[in-house]
Protein backbone atom coordinates (compact mmCIF):
# COMPACT_ATOMS: atom_id res chain seq x y z
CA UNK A 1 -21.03 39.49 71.23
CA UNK A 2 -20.76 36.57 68.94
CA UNK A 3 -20.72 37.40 65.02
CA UNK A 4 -22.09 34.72 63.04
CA UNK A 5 -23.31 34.04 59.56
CA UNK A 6 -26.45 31.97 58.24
CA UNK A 7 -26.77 31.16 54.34
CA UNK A 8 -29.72 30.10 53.04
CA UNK A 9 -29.47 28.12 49.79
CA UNK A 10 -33.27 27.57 48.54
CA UNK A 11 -34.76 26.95 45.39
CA UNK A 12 -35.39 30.51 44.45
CA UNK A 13 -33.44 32.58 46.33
CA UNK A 14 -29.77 32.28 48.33
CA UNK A 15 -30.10 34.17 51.39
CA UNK A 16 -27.23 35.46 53.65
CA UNK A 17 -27.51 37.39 56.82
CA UNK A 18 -24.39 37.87 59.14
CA UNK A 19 -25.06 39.23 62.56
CA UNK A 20 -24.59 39.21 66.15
CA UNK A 21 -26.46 36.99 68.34
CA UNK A 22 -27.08 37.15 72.16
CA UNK A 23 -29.56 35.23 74.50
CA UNK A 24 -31.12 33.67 71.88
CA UNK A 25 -31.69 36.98 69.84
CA UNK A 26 -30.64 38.66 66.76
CA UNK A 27 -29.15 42.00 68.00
CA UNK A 28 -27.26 43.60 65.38
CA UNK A 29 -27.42 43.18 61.28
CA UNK A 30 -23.93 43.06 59.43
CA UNK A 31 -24.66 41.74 56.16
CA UNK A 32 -28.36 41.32 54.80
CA UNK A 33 -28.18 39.88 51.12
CA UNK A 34 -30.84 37.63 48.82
CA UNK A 35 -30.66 37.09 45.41
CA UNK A 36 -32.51 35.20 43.33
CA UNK A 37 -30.55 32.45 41.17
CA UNK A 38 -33.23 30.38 40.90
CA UNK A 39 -31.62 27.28 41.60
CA UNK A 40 -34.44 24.97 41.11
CA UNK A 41 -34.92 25.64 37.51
CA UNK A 42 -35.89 22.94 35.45
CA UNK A 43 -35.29 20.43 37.87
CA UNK A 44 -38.88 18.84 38.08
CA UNK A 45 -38.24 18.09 34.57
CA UNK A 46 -34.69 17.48 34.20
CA UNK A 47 -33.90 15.79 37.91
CA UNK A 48 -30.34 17.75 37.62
CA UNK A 49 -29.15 20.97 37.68
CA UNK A 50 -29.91 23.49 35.28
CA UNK A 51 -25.90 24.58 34.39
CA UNK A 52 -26.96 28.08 33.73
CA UNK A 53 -28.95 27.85 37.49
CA UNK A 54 -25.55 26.14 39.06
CA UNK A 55 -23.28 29.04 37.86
CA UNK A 56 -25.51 31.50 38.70
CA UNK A 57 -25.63 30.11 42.34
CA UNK A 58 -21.98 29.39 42.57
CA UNK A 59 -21.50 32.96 41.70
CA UNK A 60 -23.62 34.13 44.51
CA UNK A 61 -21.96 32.07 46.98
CA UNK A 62 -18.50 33.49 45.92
CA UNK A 63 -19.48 36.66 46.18
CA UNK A 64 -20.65 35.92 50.12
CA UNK A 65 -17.84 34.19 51.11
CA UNK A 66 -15.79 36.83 49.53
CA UNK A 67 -17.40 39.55 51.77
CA UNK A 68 -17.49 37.75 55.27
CA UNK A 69 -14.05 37.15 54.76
CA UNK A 70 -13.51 40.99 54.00
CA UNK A 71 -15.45 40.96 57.04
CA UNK A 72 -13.42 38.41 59.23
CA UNK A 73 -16.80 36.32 59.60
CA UNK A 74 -15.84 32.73 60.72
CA UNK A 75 -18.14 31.66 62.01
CA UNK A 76 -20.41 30.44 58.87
CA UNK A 77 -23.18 27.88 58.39
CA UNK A 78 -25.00 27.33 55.44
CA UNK A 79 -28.00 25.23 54.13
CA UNK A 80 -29.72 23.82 51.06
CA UNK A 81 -33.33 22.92 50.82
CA UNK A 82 -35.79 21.42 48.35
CA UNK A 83 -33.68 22.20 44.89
CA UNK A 84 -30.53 20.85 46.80
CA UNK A 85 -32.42 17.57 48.34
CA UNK A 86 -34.08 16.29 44.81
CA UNK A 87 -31.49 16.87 42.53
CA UNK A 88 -29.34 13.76 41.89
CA UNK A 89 -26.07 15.91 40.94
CA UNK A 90 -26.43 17.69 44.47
CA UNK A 91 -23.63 16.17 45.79
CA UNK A 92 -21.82 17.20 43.16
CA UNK A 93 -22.66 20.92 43.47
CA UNK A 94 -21.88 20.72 47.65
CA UNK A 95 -18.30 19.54 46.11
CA UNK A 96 -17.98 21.89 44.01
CA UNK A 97 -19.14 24.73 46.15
CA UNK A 98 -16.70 23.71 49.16
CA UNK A 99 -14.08 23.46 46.39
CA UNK A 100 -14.57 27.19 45.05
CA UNK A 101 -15.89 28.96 48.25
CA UNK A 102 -14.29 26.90 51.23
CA UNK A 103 -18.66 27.12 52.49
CA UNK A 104 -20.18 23.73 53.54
CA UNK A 105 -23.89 23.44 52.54
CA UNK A 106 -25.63 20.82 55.28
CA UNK A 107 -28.53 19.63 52.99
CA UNK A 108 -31.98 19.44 55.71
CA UNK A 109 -34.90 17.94 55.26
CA UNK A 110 -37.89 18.96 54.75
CA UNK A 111 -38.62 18.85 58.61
CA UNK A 112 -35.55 19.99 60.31
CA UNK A 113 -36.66 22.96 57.44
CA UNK A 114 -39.91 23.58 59.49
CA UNK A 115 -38.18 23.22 62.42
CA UNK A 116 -35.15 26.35 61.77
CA UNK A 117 -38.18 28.22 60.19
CA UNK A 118 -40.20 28.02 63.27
CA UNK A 119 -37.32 29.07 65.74
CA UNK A 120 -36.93 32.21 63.05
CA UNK A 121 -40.82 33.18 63.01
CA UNK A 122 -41.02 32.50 66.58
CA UNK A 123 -37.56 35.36 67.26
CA UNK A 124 -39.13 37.21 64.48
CA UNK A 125 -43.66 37.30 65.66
CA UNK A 126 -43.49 35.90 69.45
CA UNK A 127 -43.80 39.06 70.81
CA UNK A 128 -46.80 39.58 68.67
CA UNK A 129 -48.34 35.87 67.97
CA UNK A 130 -48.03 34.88 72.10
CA UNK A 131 -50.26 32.03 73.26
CA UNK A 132 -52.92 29.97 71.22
CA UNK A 133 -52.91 27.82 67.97
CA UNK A 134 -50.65 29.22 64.84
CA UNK A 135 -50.02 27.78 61.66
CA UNK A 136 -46.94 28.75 60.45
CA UNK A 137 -46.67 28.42 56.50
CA UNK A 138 -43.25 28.85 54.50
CA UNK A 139 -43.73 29.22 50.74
CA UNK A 140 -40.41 28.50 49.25
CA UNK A 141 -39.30 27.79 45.57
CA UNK A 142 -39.38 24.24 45.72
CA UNK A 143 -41.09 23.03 48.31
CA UNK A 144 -43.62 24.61 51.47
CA UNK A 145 -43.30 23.74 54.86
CA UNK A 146 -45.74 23.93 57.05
CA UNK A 147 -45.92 23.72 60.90
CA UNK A 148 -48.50 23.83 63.58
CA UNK A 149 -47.50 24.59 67.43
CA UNK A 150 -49.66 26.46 70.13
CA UNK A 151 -46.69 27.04 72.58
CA UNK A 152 -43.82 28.06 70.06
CA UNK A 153 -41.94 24.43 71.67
CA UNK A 154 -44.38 21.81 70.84
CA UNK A 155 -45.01 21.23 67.26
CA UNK A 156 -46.11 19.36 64.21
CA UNK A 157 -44.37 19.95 61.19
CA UNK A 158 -45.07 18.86 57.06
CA UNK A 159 -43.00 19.57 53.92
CA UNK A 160 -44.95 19.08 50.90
CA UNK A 161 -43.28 19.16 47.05
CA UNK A 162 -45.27 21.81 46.22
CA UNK A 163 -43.25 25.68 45.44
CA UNK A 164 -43.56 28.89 43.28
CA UNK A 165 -41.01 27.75 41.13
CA UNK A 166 -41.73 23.94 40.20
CA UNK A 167 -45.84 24.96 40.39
CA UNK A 168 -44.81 28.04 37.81
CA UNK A 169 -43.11 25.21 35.80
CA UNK A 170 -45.46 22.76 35.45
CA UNK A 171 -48.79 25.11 35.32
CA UNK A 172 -48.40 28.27 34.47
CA UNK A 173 -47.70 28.22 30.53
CA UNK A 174 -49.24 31.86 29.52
CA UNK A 175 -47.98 35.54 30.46
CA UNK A 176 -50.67 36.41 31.09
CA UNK A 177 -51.37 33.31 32.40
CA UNK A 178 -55.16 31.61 31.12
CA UNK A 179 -58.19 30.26 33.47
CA UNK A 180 -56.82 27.15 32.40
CA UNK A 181 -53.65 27.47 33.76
CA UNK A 182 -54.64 29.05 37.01
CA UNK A 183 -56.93 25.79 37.53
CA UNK A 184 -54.84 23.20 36.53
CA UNK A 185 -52.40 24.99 39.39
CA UNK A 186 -55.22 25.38 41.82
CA UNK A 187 -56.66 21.38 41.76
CA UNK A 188 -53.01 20.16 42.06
CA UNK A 189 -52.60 22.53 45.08
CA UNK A 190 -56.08 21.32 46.87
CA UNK A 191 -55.25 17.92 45.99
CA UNK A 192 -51.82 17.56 47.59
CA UNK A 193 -53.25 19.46 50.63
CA UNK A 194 -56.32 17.32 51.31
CA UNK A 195 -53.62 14.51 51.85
CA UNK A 196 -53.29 16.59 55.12
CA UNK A 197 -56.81 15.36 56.72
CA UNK A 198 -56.22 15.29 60.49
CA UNK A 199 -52.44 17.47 60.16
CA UNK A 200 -53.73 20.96 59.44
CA UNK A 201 -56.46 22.90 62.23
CA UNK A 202 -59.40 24.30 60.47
CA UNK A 203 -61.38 27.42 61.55
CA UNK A 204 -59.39 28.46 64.53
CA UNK A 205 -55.67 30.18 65.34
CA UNK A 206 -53.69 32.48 63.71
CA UNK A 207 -51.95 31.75 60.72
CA UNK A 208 -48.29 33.19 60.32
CA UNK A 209 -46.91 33.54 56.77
CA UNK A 210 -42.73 33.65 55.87
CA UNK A 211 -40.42 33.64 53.15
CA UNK A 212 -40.57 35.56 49.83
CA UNK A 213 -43.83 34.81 48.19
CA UNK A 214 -45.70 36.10 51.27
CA UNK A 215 -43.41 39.11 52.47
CA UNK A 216 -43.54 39.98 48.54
CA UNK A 217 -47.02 39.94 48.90
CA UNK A 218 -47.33 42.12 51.85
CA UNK A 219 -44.42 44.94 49.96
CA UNK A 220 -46.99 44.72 46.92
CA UNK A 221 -50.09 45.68 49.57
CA UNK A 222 -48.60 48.38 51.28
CA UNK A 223 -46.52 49.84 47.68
CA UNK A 224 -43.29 49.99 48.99
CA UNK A 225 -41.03 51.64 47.18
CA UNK A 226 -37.77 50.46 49.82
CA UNK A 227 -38.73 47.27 51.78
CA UNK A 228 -38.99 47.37 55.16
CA UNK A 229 -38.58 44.18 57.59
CA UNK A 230 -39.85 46.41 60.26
CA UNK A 231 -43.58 46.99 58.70
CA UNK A 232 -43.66 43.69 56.91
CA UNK A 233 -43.70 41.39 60.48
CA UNK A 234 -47.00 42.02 61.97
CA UNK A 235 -48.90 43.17 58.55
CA UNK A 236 -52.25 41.07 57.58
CA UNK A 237 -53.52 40.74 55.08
CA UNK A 238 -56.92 39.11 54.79
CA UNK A 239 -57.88 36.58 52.87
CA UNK A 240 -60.14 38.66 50.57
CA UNK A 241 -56.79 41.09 49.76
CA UNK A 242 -54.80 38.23 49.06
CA UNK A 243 -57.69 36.96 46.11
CA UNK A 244 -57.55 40.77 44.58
CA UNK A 245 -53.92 40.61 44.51
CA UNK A 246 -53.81 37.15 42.55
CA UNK A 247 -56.49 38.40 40.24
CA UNK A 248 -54.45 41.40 40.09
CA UNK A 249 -51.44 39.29 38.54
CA UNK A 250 -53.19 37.07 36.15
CA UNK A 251 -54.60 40.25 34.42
CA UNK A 252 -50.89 41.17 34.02
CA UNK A 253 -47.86 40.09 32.11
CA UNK A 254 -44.29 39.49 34.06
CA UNK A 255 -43.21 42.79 32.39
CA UNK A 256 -46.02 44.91 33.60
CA UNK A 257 -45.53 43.21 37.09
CA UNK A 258 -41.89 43.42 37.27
CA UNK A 259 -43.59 47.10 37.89
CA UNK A 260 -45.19 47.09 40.71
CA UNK A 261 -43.80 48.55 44.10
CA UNK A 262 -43.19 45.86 46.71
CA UNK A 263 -42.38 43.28 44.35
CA UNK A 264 -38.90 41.87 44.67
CA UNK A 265 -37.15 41.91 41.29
CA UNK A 266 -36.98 38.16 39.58
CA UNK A 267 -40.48 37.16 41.64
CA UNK A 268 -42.63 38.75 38.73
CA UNK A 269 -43.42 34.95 37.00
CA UNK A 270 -43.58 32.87 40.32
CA UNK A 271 -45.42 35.35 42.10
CA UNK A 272 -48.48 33.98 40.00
CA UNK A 273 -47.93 30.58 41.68
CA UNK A 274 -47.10 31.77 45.07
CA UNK A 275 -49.88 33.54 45.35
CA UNK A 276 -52.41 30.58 44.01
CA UNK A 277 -50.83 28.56 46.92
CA UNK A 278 -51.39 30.82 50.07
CA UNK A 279 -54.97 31.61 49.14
CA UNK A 280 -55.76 27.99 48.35
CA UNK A 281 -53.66 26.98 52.29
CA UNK A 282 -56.12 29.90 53.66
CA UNK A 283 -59.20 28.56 52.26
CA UNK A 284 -57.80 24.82 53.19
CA UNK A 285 -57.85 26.04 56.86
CA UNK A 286 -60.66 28.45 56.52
CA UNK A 287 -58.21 31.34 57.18
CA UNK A 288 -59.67 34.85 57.24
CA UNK A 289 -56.08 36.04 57.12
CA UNK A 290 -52.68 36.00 57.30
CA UNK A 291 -49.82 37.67 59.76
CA UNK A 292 -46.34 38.12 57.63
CA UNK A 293 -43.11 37.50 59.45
CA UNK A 294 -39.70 38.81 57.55
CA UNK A 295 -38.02 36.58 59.71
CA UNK A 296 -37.70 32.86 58.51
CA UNK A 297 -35.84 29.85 58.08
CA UNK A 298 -32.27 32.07 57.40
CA UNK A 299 -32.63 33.14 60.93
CA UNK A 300 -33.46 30.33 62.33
CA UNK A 301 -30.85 28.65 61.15
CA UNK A 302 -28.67 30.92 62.54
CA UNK A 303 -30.01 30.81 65.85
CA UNK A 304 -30.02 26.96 65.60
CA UNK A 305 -26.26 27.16 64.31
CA UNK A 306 -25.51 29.61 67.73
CA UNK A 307 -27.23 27.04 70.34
CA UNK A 308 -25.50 24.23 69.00
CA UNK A 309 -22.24 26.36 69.18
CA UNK A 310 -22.98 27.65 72.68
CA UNK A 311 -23.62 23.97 73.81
């Protein structure tokens, strides 16, 4: 069977996932690997860069080529997102990357984003989700996409510049944070989502949640102590449980959540954020709840990458 590789370079977190692919299907894990480098850091601010967040990312990237080579992965594609599309020193970093690692980061849009993310939920939940409306919503570092299909191959799809990191950034000033910044977060959030008037369904269909903010969130509900891909796709969480968990987090510092079983380490500041997000999405579509899906844009991508390849 083909062996493949999919790297996903977000704002947050760089992703990497090397596995063979058949019919259209993931069928066997190699290499499963995140870490958080946090690559958007300071760049609503600054409109470059952070060094410190470039090195760390560069570092990450070594270390994954390193092992699919030990690995005799050629196959390779890899991807860069929000942090990657807004800074103006991008190009720079791709360069520099390609220079030190020999990987070639295709920067997407926003849409072709929604797109690979939807192909991943739909390999990851279709079995599950089937017919009817869905919402699929991907909370990333940087940016969240969001897309709307009722047959998995017909779709609408939105990014919007709003993420757990660059919201954490520009609202969230206190650990723990204050009323004040929890408000100041939530009116930018409604705002930039009422823009959406005639994109986003209201009252009806299921809505599917990805990426780490929301699979964090469903860890945190069911205390994991070892995550578990398997039990997070398919777990909801209503919208009620995902209000006690953000209340849960303001009344605690990032050192008292860094705590908490479920929570993936580094995600103990944006979580605040991340969470303030999906519950204000829920209540913009009147959302009782929300289905999580580990699968996401990394696997999409590399089910994208293997179509294209096969064709």
């Amino acid at each position: 069977m083909p062996l493949a590789a999919s790297i996903d370079v977000g704002s947050n977190t760089v992703r990497l996932l090397a596995a063979e692919v058949s019919g259209g299907r993931i069928v066997r894990e190699l290499l499963n690997l995140r870490a958080n480098t946090r690559l958007g850091e300071g760049l609503s601010e600054n409109g470059t860069l952070d060094p410190r967040a470039r090195e760390r990312t560069l570092g990450t990237l070594k270390d994954y080529s390193g092992r699919l080579k030990q690995h005799r992965v050629k196959a390779v594609t890899a991807i860069g997102t929000e942090a990657l599309r807004k800074a103006s020193d991008a190009a720079g970093f791709v360069d520099e990357v390609r220079r030190e690692t020999g990987l070639e980061i295709e920067i997407i849009s926003g849409e072709e984003e929604a797109k690979r993310t939807l192909m991943g939920v739909r390999a990851g939940i279709g079995h599950i989700a089937g017919a009817g409306d869905k919402l699929v919503v991907d909370i990333g570092g940087g940016s969240t996409e969001l897309v709307a299909t009722s047959d998995w191959d017909d779709y609408r799809a939105v990014s919007l510049p709003l993420g757990a990191v660059s919201l954490y950034e520009r609202f969230v000033v206190g650990d723990p944070p204050s009323d004040a910044d929890l408000a100041a977060l939530e009116a930018h959030s409604y705002a930039t989502l009422g823009k959406l008037d005639g994109f986003l369904p209201s009252g009806r269909g299921l809505l599917i949640g990805t990426a780490g903010t929301i699979t964090s969130l469903a860890a945190v509900d069911m205390r994991m102590d070892e995550y578990d891909p398997a039990r997070i796709t398919g777990h909801t969480m209503a919208r009620d449980t995902v209000a006690r968990l953000l209340s849960r987090f303001c009344g605690m510092t990032s050192d008292q959540r860094r705590l908490l079983a479920g929570l993936e380490p580094g995600r103990e500041d944006i979580i605040v954020s991340g969470t303030a997000l999906l519950l204000a999405i829920m209540y913009r579509v009147e959302a009782d709840s929300v289905v999580v899906c580990d699968y996401g844009l990394r696997e999409g991508n590399l089910l994208y990458y293997m179509e294209q390849w096969a064709g």
